[in-house]
Each structure stands twice: as C-alpha cells, then as structure tokens.
N, C-alpha and C. Protein backbone atom coordinates (compact mmCIF):
# COMPACT_ATOMS: atom_id res chain seq x y z
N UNK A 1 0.84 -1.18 0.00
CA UNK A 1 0.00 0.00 0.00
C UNK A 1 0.88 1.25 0.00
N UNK A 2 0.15 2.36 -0.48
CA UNK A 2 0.99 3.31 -1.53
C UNK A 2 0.83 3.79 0.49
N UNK A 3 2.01 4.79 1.08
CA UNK A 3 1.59 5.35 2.21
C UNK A 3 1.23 6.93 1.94
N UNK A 4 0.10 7.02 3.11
CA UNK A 4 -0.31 8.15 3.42
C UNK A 4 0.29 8.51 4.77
N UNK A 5 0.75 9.58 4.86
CA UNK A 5 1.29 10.55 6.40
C UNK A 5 0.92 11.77 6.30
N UNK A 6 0.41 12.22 7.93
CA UNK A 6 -0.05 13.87 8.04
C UNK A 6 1.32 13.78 9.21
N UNK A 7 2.02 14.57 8.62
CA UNK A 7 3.49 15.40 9.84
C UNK A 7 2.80 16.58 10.38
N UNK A 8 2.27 16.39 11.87
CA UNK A 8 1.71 17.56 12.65
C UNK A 8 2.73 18.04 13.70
N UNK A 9 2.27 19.09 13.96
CA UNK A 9 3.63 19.91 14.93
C UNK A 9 3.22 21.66 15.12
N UNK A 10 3.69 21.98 16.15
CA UNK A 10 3.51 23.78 15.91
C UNK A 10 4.17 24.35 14.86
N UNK A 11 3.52 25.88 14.96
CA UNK A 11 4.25 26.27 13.93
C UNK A 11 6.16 26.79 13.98
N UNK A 12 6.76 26.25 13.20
CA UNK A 12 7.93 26.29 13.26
C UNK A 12 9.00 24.80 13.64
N UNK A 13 7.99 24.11 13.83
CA UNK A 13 8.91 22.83 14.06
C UNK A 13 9.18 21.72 13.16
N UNK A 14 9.05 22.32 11.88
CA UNK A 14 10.19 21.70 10.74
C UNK A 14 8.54 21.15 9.71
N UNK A 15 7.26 21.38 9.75
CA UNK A 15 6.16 20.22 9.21
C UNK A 15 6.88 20.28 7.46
N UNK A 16 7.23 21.79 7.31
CA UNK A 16 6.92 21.99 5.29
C UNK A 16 8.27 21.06 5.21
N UNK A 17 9.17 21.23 6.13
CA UNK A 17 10.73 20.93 5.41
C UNK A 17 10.65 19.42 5.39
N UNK A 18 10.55 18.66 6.69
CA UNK A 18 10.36 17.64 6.86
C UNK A 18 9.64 16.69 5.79
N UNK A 19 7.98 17.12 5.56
CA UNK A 19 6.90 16.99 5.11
C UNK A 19 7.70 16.45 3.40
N UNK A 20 7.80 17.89 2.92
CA UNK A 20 8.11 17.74 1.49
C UNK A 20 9.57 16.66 1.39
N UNK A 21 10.80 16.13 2.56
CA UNK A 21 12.21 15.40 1.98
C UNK A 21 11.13 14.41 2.30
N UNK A 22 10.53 14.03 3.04
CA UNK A 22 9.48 12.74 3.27
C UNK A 22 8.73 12.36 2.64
N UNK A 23 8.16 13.15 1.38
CA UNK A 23 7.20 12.71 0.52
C UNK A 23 8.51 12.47 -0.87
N UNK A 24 9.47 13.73 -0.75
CA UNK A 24 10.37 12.92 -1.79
C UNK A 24 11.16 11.17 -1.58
N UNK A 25 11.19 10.67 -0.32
CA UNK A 25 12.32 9.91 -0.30
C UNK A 25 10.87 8.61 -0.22
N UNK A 26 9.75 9.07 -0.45
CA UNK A 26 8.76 8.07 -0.17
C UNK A 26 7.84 7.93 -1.75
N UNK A 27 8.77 8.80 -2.54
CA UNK A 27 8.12 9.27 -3.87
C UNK A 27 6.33 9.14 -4.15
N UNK A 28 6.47 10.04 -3.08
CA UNK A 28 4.83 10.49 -2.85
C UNK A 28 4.61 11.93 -3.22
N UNK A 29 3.00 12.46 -3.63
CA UNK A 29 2.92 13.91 -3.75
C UNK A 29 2.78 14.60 -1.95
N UNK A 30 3.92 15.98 -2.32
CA UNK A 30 3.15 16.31 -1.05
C UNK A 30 2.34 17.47 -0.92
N UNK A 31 1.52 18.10 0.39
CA UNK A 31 0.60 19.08 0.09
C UNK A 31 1.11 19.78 1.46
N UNK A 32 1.60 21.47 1.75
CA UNK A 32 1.48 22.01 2.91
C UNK A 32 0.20 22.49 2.96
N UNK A 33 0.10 22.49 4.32
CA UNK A 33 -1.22 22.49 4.89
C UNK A 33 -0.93 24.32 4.88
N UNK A 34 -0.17 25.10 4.61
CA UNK A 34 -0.64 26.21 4.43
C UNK A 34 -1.11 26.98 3.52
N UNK A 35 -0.98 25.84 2.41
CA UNK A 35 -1.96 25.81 1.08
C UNK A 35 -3.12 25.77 0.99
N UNK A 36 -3.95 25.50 2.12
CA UNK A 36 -4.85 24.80 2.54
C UNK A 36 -5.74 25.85 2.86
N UNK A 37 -5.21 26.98 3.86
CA UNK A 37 -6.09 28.36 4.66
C UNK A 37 -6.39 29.01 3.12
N UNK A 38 -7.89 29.05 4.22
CA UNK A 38 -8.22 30.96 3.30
C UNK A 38 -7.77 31.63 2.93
N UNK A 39 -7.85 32.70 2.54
CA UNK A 39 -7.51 33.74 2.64
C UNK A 39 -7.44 34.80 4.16
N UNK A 40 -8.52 34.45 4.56
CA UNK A 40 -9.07 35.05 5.64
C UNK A 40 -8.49 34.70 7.16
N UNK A 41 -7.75 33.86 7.09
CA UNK A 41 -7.18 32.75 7.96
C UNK A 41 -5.82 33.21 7.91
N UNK A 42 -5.32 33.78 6.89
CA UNK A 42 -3.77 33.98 6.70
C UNK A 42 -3.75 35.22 6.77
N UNK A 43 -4.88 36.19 6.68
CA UNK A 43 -4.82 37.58 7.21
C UNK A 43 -5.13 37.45 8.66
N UNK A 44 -5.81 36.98 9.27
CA UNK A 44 -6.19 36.48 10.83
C UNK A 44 -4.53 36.66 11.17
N UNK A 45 -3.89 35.67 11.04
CA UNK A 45 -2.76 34.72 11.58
C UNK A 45 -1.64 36.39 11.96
N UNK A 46 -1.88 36.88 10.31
CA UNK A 46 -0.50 37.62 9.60
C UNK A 46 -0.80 38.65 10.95
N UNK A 47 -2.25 39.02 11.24
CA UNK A 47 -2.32 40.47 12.41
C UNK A 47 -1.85 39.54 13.77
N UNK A 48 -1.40 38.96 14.02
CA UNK A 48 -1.25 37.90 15.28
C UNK A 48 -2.02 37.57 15.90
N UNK A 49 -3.69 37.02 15.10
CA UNK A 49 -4.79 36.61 16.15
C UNK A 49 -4.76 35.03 15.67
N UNK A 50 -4.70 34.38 16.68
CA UNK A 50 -4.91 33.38 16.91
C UNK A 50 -6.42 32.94 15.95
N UNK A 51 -6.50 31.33 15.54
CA UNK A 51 -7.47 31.22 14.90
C UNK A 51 -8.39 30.36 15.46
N UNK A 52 -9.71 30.63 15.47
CA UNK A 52 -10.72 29.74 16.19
C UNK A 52 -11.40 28.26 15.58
N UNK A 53 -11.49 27.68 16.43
CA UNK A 53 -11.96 26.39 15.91
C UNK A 53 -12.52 26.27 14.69
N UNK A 54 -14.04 27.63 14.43
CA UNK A 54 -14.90 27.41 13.67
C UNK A 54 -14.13 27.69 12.15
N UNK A 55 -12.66 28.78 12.55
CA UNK A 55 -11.56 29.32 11.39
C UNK A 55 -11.26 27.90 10.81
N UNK A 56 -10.85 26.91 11.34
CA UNK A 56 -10.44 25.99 11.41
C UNK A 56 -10.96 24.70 10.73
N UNK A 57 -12.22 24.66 10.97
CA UNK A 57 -12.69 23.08 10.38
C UNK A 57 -12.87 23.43 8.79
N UNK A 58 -13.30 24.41 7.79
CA UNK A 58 -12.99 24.55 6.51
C UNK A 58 -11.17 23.85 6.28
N UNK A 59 -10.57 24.50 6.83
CA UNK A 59 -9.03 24.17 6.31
C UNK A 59 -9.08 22.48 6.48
N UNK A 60 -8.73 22.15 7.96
CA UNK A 60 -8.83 20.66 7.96
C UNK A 60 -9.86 20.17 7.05
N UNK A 61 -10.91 20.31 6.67
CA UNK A 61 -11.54 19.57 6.15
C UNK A 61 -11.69 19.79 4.18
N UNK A 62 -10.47 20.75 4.32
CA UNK A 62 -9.83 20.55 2.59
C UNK A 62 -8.47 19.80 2.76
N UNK A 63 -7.94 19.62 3.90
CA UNK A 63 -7.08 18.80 3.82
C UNK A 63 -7.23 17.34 3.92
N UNK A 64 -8.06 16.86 4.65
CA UNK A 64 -8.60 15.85 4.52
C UNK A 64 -9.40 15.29 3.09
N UNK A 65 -9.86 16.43 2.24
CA UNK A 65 -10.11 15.87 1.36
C UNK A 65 -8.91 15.47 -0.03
N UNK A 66 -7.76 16.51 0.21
CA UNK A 66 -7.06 15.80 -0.23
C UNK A 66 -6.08 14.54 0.21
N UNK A 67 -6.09 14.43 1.55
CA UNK A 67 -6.06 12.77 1.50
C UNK A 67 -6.67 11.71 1.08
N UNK A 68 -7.83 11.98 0.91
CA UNK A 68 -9.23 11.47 0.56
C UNK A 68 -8.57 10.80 -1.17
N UNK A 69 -8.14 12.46 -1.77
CA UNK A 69 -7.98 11.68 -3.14
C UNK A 69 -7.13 11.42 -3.06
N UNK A 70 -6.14 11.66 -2.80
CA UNK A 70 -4.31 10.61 -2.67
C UNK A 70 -4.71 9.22 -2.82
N UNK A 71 -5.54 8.82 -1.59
CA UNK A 71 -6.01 7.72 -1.09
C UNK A 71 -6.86 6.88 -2.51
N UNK A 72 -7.84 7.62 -2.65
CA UNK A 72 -7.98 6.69 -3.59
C UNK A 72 -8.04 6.82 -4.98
N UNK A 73 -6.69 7.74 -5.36
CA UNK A 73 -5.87 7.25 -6.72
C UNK A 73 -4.51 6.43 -6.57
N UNK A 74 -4.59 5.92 -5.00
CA UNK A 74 -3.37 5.17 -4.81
C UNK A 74 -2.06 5.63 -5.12
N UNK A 75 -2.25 7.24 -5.33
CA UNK A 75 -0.74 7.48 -4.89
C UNK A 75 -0.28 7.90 -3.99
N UNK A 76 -0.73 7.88 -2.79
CA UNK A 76 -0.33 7.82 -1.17
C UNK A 76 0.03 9.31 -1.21
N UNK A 77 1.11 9.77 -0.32
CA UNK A 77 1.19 11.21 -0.09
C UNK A 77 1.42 11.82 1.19
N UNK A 78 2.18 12.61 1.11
CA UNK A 78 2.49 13.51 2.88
C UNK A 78 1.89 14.78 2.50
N UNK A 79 1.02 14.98 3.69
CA UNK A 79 0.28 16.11 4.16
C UNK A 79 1.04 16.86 5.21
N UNK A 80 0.74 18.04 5.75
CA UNK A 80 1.48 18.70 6.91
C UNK A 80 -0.42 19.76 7.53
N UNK A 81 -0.48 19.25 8.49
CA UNK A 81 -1.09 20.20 9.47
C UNK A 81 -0.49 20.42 10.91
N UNK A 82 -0.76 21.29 11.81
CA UNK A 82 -0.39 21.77 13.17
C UNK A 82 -1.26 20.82 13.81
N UNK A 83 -2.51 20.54 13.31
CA UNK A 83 -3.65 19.21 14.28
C UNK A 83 -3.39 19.16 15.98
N UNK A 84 -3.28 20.58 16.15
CA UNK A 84 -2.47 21.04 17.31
C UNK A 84 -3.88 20.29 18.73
N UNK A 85 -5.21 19.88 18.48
CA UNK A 85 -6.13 19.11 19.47
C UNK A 85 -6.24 18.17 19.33
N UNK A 86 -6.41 16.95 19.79
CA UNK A 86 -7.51 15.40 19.67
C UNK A 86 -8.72 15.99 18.98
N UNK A 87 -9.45 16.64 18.82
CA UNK A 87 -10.58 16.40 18.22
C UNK A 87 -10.15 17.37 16.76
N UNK A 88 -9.29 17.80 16.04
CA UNK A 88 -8.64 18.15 14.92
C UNK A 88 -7.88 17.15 14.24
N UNK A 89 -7.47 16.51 14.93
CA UNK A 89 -6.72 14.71 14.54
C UNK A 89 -7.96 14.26 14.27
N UNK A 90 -9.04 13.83 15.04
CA UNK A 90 -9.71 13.19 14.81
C UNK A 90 -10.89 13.66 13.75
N UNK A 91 -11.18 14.59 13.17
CA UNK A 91 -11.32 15.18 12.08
C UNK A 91 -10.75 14.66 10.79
N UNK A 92 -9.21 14.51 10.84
CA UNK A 92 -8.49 14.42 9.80
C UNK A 92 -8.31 12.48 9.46
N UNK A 93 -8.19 12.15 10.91
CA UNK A 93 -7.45 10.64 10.48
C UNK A 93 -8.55 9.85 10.81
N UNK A 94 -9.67 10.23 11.87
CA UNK A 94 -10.47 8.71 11.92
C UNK A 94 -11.51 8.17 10.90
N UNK A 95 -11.72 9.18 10.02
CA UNK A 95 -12.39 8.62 8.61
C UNK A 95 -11.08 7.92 7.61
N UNK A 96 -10.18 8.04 8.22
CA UNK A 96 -9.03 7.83 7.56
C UNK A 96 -7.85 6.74 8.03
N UNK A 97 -8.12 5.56 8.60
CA UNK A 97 -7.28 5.11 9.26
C UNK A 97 -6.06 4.74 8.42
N UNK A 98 -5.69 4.58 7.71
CA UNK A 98 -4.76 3.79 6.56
C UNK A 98 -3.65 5.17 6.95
N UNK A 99 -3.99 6.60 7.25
CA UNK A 99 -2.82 7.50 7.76
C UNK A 99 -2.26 7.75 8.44
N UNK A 100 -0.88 7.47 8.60
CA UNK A 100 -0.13 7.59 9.81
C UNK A 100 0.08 9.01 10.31
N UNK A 101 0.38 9.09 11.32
CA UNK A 101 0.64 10.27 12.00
C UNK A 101 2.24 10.84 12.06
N UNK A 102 2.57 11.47 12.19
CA UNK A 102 4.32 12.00 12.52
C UNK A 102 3.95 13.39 13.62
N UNK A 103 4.54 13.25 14.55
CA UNK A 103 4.44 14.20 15.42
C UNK A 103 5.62 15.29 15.62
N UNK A 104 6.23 16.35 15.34
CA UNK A 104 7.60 16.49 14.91
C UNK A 104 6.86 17.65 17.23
N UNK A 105 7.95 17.00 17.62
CA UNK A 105 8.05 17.61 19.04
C UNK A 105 9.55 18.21 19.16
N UNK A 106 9.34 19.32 20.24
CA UNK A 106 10.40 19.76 20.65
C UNK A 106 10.24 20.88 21.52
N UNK A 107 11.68 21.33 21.98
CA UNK A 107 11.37 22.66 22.81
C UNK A 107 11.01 23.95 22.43
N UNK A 108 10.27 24.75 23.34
CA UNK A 108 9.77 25.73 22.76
C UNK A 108 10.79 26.71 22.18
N UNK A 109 11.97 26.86 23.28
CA UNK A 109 12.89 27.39 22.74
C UNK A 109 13.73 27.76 21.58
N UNK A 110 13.53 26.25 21.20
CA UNK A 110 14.65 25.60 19.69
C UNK A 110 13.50 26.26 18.72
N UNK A 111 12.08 25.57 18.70
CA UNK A 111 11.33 26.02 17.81
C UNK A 111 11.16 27.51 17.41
N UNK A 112 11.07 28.07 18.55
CA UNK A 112 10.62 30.02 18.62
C UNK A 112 12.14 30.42 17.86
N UNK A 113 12.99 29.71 17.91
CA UNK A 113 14.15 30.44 16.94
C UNK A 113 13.88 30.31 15.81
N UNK A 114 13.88 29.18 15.87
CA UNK A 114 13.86 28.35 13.73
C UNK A 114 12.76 29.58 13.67
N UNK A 115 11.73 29.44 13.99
CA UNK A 115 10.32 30.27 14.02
C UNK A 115 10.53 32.32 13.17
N UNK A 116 11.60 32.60 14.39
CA UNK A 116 11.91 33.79 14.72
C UNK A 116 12.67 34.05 12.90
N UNK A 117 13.40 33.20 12.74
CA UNK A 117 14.11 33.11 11.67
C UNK A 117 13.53 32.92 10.26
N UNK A 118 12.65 32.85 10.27
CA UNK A 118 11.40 32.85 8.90
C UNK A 118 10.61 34.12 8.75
N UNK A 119 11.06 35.26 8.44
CA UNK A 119 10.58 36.39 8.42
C UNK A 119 9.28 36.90 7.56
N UNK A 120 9.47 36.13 6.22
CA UNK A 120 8.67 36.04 5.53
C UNK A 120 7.25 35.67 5.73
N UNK A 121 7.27 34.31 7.05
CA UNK A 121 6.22 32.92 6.99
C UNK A 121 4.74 34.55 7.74
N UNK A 122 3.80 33.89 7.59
CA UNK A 122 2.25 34.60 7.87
C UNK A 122 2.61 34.85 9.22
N UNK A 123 2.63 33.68 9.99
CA UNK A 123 2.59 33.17 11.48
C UNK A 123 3.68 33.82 12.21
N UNK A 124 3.28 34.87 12.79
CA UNK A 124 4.48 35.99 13.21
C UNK A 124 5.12 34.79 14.95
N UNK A 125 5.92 35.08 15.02
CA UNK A 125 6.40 34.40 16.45
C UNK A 125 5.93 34.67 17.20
N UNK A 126 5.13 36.15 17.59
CA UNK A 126 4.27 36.14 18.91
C UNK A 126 3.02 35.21 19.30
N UNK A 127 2.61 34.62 18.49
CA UNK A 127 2.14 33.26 18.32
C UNK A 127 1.92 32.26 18.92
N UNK A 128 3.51 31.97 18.90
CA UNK A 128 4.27 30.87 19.57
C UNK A 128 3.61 30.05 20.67
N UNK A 129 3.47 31.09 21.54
CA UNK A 129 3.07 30.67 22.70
C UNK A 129 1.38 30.09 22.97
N UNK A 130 0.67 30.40 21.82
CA UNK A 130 -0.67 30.36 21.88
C UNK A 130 -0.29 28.78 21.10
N UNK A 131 0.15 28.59 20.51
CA UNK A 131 0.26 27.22 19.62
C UNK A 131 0.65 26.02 20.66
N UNK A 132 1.89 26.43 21.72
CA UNK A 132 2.17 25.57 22.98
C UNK A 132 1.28 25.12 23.82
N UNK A 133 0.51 26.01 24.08
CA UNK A 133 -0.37 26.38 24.73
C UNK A 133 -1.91 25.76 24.32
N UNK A 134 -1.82 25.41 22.76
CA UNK A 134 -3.30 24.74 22.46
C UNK A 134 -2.55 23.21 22.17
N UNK A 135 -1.71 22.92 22.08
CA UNK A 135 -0.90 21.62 21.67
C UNK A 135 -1.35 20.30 22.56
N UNK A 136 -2.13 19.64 21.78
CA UNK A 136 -2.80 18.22 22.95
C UNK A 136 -1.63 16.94 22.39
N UNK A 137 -0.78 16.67 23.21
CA UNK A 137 0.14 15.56 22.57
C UNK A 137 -0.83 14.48 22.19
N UNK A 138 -0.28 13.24 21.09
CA UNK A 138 -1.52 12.42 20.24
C UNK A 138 -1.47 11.69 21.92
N UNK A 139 -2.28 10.67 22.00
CA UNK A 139 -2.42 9.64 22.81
C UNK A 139 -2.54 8.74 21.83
N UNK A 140 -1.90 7.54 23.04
CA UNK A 140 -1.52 6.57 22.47
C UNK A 140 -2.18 5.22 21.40
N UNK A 141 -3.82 5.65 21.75
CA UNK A 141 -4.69 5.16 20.37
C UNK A 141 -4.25 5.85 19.19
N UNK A 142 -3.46 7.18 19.01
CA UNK A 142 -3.53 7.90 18.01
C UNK A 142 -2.08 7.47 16.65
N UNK A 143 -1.57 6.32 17.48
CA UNK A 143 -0.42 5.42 16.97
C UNK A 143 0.89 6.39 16.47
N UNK A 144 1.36 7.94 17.41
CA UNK A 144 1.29 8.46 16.69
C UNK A 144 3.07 8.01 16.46
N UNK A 145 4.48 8.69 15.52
CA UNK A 145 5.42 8.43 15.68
C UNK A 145 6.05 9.66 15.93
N UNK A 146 5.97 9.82 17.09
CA UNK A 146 6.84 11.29 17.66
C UNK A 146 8.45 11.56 17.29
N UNK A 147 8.69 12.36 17.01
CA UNK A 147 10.18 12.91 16.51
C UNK A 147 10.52 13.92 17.13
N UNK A 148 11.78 14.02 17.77
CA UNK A 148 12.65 14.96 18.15
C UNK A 148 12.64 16.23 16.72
N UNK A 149 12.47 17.50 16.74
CA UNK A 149 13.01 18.60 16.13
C UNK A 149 14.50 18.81 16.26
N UNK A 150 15.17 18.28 16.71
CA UNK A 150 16.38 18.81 17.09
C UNK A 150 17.24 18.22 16.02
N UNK A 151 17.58 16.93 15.91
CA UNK A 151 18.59 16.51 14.98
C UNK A 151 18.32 17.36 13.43
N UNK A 152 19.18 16.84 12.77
CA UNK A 152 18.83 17.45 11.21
C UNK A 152 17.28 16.71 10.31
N UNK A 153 17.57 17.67 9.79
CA UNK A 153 16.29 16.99 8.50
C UNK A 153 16.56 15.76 7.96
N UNK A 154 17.31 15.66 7.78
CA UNK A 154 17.95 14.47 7.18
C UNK A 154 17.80 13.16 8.44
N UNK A 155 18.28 13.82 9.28
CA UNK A 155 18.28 12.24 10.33
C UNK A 155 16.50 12.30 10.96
N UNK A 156 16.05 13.13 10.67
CA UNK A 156 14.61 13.34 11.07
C UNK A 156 13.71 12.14 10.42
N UNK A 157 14.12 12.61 8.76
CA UNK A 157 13.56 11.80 7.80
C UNK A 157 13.85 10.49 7.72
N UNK A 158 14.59 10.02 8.32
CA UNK A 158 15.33 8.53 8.20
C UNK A 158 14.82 7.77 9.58
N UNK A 159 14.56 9.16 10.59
CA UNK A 159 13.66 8.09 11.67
C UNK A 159 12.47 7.88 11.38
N UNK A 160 11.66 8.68 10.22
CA UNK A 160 10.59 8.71 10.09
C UNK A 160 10.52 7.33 8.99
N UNK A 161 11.32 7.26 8.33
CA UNK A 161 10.90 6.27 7.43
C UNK A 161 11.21 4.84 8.07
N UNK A 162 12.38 4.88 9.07
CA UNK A 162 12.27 3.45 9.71
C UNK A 162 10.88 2.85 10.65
N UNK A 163 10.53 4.31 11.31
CA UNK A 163 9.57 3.94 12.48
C UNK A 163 7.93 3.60 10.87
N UNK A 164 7.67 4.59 10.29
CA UNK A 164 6.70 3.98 8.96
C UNK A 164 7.08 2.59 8.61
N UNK A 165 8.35 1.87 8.66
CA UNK A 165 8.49 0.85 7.48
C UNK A 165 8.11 -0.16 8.78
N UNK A 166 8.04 0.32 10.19
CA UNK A 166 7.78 -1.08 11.19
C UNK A 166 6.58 -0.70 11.53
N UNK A 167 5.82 -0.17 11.49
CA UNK A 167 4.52 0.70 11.98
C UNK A 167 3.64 0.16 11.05
C-alpha cells in the first residue's frame, strides 16, 4: 500500500521541510497544509490573532479531502497540518485510518528560533506561545510516531521512514 502521512507539529517545528524530503524519499505527492487556509485565515494569523476552531474546520476539512484523493488514486502522499487538538486529529485521520501520523516535538525554545528566523512565513512568532499552549500531545490510540526537532532533517527523515516501514 501506496503510504499516506499527516506530519503535525507547531508552527515552526520543521512540518513543510520535513513533510516535502518525506514525501520525496517516499516518492509520494506532497501538500502544505498552508496551502490549505483561506484567505481570511492567513490575514487572521498575519495580524497575530490566533485562529478559532470554527476558522479551522474549513481548512482541515480541505485537507482531509485531499487525502481522501491521494487515497484513492493510490498514490499515497504527505500532508502537513499543526492538528495542534484530539478532536482536529480526529477530524483528519479517523475517517481515515490507513494514515499515519508524525508528530515532529520539541522545545519551545529551539522552535521560537527556527520560528523567529522565517521572516517572511504569515505566522508571526508572537504566536508561539498560543500554539504551545493549544498543543494536545496524540495519545496513544492515536499510533502516533513522535520525533525529536532537534537533529537534522535528514536524520529526522530517516527516523521517520524506519519507524513507517515497522509501523
């Protein structure tokens, strides 16, 4: 079976970089989930307001539909959302079980730099703390495969594909 993965994480803890060497080394399509927002959602974000649930279930639920078709044109695929609650996971993956999860974790510290250092990205760093702060780690029905942020991309991606190839 062709694989499907959603790499969730706050913002700044590696989902696009990770996401996209993971869909290359798995020669899958991939999709950032910040492709995904409104318009309205990325002006929200860009003034530093936090986004509300109801902001929220449109996006997840265009991302989910493109798992939906990954899924069944059988060419599998890495997704990237923040799926920063249990009931935003469960939105995305329990109509969906065949998708694994990737959890990219780390300190707030390490992240708010990488973060700080993307000048360009919508999601200003004052943020940060509201994203920590809504972050429900998966539980352990949620099968999920948690990853350190810290090592490189490269050794990121290589835990990710061993813990997928036994998972």
């Amino acid at each position: 079976m062709t694989p499907l993965v959603l790499v969730m994480g706050v913002s700044g803890a590696g989902k696009s970089t990770i996401g996209s060497l993971l869909a290359a080394r798995l020669g899958v399509p991939f999709a950032d989930a910040d492709a995904f927002h409104p318009a309205a959602n990325v002006a929200k974000m860009s003034r530093g307001e936090p986004l509300t649930d109801a902001d929220r279930w449109p996006w997840l639920d265009a991302i989910g539909a493109w798992l939906d078709r990954q899924a069944a044109s059988g060419e599998g695929g890495v997704a990237t959302s923040s799926a920063l609650k249990h009931v935003y996971r469960d939105r995305l993956l329990a109509p969906r079980p065949a998708v694994r999860l990737v959890h990219l974790s780390g300190d707030p510290a390490l992240i708010g730099a990488r973060q700080a250092a993307r000048p360009d990205h919508f999601m200003p760093p004052s943020l940060m703390a509201s994203q920590f702060a809504t972050l429900e780690a998966p539980a352990p029905e949620e099968r999920a495969i948690i990853l350190s942020v810290a090592p490189s991309p490269e050794a990121i991606v290589a835990a990710a594909l061993e813990a997928l190839a036994v998972g």
